[in-house]
N, C-alpha and C. Protein backbone atom coordinates (compact mmCIF):
# COMPACT_ATOMS: atom_id res chain seq x y z
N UNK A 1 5.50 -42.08 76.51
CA UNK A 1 5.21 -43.28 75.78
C UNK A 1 4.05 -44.06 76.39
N UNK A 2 3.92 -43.97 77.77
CA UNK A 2 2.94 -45.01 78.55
C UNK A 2 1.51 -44.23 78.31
N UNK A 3 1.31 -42.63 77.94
CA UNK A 3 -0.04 -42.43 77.52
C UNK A 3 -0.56 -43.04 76.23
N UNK A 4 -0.04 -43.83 75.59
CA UNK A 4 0.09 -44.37 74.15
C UNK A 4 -0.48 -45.58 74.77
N UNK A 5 0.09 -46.52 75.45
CA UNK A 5 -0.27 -47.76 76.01
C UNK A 5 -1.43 -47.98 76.93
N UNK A 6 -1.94 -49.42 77.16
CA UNK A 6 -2.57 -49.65 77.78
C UNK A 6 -2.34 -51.08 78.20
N UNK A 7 -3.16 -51.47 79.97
CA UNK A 7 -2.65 -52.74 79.85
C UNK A 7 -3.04 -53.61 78.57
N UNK A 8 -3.86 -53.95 77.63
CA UNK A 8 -4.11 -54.63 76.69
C UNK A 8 -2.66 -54.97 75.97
N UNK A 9 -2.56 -53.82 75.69
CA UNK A 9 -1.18 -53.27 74.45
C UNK A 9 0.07 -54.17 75.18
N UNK A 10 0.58 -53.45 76.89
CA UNK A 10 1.77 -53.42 77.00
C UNK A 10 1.65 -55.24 77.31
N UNK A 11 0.09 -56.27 78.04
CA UNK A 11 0.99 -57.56 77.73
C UNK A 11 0.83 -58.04 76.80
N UNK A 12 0.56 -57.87 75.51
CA UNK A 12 0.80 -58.59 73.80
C UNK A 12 1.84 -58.55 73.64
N UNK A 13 2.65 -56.90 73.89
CA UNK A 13 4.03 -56.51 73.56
C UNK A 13 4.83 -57.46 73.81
N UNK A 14 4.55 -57.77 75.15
CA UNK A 14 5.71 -58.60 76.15
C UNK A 14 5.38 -59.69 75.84
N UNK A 15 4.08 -60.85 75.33
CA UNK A 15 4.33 -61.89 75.10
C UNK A 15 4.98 -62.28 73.54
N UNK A 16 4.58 -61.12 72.75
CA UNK A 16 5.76 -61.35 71.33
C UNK A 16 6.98 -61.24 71.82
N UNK A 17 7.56 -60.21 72.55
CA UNK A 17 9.02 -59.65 72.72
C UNK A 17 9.82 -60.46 73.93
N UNK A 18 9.22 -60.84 75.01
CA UNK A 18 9.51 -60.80 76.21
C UNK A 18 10.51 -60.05 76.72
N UNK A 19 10.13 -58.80 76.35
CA UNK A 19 10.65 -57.62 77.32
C UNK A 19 9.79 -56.52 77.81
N UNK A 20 10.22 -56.30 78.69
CA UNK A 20 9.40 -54.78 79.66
C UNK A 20 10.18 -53.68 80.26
N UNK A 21 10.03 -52.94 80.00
CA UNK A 21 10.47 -51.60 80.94
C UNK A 21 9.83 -51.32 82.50
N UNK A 22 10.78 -50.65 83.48
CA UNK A 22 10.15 -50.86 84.46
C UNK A 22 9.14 -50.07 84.60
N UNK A 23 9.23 -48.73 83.55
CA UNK A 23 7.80 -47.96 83.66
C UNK A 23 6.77 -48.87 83.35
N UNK A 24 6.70 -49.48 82.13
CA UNK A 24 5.18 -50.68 81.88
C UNK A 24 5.65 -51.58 83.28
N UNK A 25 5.99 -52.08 83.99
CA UNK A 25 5.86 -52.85 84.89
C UNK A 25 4.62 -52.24 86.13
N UNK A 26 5.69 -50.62 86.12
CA UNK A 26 5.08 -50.28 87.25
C UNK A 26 3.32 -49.96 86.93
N UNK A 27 3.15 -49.50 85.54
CA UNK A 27 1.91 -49.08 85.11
C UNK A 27 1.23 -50.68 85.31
N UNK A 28 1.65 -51.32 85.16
CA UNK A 28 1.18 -53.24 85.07
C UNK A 28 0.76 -52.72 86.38
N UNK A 29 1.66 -52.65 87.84
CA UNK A 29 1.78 -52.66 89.18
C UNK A 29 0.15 -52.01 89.78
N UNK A 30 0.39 -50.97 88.81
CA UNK A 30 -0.78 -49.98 88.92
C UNK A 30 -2.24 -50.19 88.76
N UNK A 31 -2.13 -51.09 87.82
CA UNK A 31 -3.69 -51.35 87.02
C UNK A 31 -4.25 -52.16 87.65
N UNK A 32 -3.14 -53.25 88.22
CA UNK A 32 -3.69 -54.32 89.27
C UNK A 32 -3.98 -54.21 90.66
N UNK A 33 -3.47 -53.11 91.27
CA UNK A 33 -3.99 -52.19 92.47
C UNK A 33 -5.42 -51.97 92.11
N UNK A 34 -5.66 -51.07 90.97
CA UNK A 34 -6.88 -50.29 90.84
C UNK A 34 -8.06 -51.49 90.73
N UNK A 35 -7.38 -52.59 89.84
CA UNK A 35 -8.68 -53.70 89.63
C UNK A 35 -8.79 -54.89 90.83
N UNK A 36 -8.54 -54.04 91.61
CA UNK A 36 -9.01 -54.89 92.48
C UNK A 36 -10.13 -54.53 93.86
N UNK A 37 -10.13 -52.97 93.32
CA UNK A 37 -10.91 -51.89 93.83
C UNK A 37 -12.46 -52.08 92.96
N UNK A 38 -11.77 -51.85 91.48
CA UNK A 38 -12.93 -51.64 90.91
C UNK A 38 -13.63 -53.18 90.71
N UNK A 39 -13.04 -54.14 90.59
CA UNK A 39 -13.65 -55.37 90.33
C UNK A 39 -14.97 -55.61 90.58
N UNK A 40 -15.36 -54.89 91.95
CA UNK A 40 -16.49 -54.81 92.56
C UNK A 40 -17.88 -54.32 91.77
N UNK A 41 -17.18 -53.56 90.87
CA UNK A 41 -18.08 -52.26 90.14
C UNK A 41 -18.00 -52.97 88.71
N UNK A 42 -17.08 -53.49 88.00
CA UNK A 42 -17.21 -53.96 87.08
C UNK A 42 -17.61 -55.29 86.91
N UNK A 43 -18.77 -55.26 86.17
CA UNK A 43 -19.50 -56.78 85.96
C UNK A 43 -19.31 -57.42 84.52
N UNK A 44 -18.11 -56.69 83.56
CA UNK A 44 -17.92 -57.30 82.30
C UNK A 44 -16.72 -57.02 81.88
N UNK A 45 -15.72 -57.59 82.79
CA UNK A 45 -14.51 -57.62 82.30
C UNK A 45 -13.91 -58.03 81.03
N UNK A 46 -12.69 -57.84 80.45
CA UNK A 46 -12.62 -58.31 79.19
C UNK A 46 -11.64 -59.40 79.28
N UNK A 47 -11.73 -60.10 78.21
CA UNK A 47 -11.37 -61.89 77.80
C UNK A 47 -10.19 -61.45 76.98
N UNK A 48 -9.41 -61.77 77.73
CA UNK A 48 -7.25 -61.77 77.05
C UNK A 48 -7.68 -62.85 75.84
N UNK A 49 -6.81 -62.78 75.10
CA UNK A 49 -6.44 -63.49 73.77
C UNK A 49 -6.07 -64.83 74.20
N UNK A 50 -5.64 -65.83 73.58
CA UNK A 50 -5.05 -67.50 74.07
C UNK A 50 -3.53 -66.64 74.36
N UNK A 51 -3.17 -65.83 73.60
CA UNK A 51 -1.62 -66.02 73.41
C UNK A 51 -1.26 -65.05 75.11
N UNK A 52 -1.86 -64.40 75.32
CA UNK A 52 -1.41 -63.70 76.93
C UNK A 52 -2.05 -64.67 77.66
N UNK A 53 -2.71 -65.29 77.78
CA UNK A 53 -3.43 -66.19 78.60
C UNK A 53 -2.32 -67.78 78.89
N UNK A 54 -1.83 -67.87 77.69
CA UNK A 54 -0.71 -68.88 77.87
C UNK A 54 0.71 -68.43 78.21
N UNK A 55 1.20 -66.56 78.13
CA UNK A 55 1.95 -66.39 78.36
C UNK A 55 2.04 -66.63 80.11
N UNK A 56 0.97 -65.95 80.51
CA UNK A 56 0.47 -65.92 81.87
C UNK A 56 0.64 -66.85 82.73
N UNK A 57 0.69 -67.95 81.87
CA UNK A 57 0.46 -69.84 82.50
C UNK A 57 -1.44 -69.50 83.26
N UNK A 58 -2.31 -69.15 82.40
CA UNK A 58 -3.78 -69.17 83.10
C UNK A 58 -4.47 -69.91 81.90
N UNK A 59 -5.81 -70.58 82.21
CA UNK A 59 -6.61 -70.72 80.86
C UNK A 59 -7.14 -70.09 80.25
N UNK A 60 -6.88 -70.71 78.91
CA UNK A 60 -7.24 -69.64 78.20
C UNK A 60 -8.76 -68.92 78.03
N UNK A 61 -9.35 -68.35 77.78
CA UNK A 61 -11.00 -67.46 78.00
C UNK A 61 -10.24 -66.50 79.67
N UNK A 62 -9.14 -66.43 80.11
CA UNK A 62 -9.21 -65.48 81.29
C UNK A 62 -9.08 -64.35 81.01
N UNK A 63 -9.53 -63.55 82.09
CA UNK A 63 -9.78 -62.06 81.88
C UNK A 63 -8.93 -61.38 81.98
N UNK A 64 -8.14 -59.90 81.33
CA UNK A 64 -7.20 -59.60 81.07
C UNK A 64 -6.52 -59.35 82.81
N UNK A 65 -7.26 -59.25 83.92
CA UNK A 65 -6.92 -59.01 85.10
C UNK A 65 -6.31 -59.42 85.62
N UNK A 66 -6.62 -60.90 85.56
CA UNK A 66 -6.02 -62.01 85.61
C UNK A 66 -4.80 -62.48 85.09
N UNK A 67 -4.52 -62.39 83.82
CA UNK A 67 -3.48 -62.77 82.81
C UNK A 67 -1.82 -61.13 84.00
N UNK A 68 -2.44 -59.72 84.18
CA UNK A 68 -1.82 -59.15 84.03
C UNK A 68 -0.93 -59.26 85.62
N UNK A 69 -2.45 -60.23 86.57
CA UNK A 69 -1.52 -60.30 87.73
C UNK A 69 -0.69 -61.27 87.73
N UNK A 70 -1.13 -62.40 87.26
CA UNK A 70 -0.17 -63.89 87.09
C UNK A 70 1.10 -63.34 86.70
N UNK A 71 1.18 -62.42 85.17
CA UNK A 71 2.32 -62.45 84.69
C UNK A 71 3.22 -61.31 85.63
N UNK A 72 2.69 -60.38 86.07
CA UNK A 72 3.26 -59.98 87.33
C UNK A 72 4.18 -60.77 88.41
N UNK A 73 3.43 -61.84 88.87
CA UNK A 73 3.83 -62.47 90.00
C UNK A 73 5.09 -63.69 88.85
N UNK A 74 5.00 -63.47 87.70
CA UNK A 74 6.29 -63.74 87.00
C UNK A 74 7.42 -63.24 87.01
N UNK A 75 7.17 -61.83 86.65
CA UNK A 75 8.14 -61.06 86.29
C UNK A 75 8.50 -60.36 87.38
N UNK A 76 8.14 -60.12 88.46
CA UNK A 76 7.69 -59.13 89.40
C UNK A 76 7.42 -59.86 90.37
N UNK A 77 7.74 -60.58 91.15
CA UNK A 77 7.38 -61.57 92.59
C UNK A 77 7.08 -60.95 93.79
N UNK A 78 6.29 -61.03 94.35
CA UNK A 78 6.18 -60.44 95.67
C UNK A 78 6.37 -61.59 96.83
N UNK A 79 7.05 -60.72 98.13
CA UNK A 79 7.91 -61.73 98.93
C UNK A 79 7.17 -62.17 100.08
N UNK A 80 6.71 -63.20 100.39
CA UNK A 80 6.14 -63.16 101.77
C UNK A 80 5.01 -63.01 101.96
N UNK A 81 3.99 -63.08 100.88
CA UNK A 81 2.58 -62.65 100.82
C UNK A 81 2.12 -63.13 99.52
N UNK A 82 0.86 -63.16 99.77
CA UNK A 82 -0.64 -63.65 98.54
C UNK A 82 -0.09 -63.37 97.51
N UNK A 83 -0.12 -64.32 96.34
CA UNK A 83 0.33 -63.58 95.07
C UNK A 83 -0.93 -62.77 94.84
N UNK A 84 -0.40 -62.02 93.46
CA UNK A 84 -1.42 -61.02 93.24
C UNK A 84 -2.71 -61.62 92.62
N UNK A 85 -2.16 -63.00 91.46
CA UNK A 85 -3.50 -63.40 90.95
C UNK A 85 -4.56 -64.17 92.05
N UNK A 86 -3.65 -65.05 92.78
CA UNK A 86 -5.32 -65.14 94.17
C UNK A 86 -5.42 -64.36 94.53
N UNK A 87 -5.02 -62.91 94.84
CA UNK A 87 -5.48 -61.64 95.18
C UNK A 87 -6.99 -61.17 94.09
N UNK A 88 -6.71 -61.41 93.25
CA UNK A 88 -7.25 -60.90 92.21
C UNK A 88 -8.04 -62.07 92.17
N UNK A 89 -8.43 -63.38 91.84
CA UNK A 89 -9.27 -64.59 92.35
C UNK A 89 -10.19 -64.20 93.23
N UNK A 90 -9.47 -63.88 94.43
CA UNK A 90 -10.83 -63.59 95.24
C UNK A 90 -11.58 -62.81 95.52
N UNK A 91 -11.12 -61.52 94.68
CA UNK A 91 -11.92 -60.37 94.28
C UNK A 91 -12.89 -60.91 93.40
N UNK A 92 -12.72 -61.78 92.18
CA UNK A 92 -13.37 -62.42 91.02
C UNK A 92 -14.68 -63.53 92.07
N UNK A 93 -14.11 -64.24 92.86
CA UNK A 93 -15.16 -65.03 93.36
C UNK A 93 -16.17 -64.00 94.41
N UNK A 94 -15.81 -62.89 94.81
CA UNK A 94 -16.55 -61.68 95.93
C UNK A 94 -17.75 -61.38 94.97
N UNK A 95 -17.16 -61.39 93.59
CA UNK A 95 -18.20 -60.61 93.04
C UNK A 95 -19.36 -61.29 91.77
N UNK A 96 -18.45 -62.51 92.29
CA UNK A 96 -19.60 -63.48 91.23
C UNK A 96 -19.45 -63.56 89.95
N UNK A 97 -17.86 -63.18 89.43
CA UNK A 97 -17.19 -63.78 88.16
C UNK A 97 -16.69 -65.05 88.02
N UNK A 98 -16.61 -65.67 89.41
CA UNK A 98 -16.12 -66.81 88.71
C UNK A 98 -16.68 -67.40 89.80
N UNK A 99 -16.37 -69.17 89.47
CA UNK A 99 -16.95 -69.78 90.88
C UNK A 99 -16.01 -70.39 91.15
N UNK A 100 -15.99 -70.79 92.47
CA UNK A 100 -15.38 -71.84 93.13
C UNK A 100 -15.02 -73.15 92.23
């Protein structure tokens, strides 16, 4: 089912439904590892919709990277360490997507 999906797809799903499987979680888990590698390399990320952007609690025009770590560090908390979206922030300010 998850070759069918993409992150785009699986957070729309979840902000109509609010549900997830832990496979889309972990694929979520996944994408946000990788973009934070590639962030560096990519200079035109893409712009989430209002409606994932408010699911997210981010403003709205944010980039789907963004929207997918926030809602992560929703659904999915990590203990004792950086959430993932300032993880992902300061990859965005390294590379001159966003400013200070």
């Amino acid at each position: 089912m998850l070759a069918n999906l993409n992150l785009c797809s699986i957070l729309e799903k979840y902000c109509y439904s609010k549900k997830i499987s832990e496979k889309e979680l972990d694929f979520l888990e996944r994408n946000w590892f990788d973009s934070l590698n590639s962030m560096h390399y990519n200079r035109y990320p893409g712009i989430a919709p209002a409606i994932v952007c408010d699911e997210a609690g981010v403003a709205r025009g944010s980039y789907w990277i963004t929207c997918n770590a926030a809602l992560l560090d929703k659904i999915r908390p990590l203990e004792a360490t950086k959430s993932r979206n300032a993880r992902v922030l300061e990859v965005l300010l390294q590379s001159g997507l966003v400013a200070a």
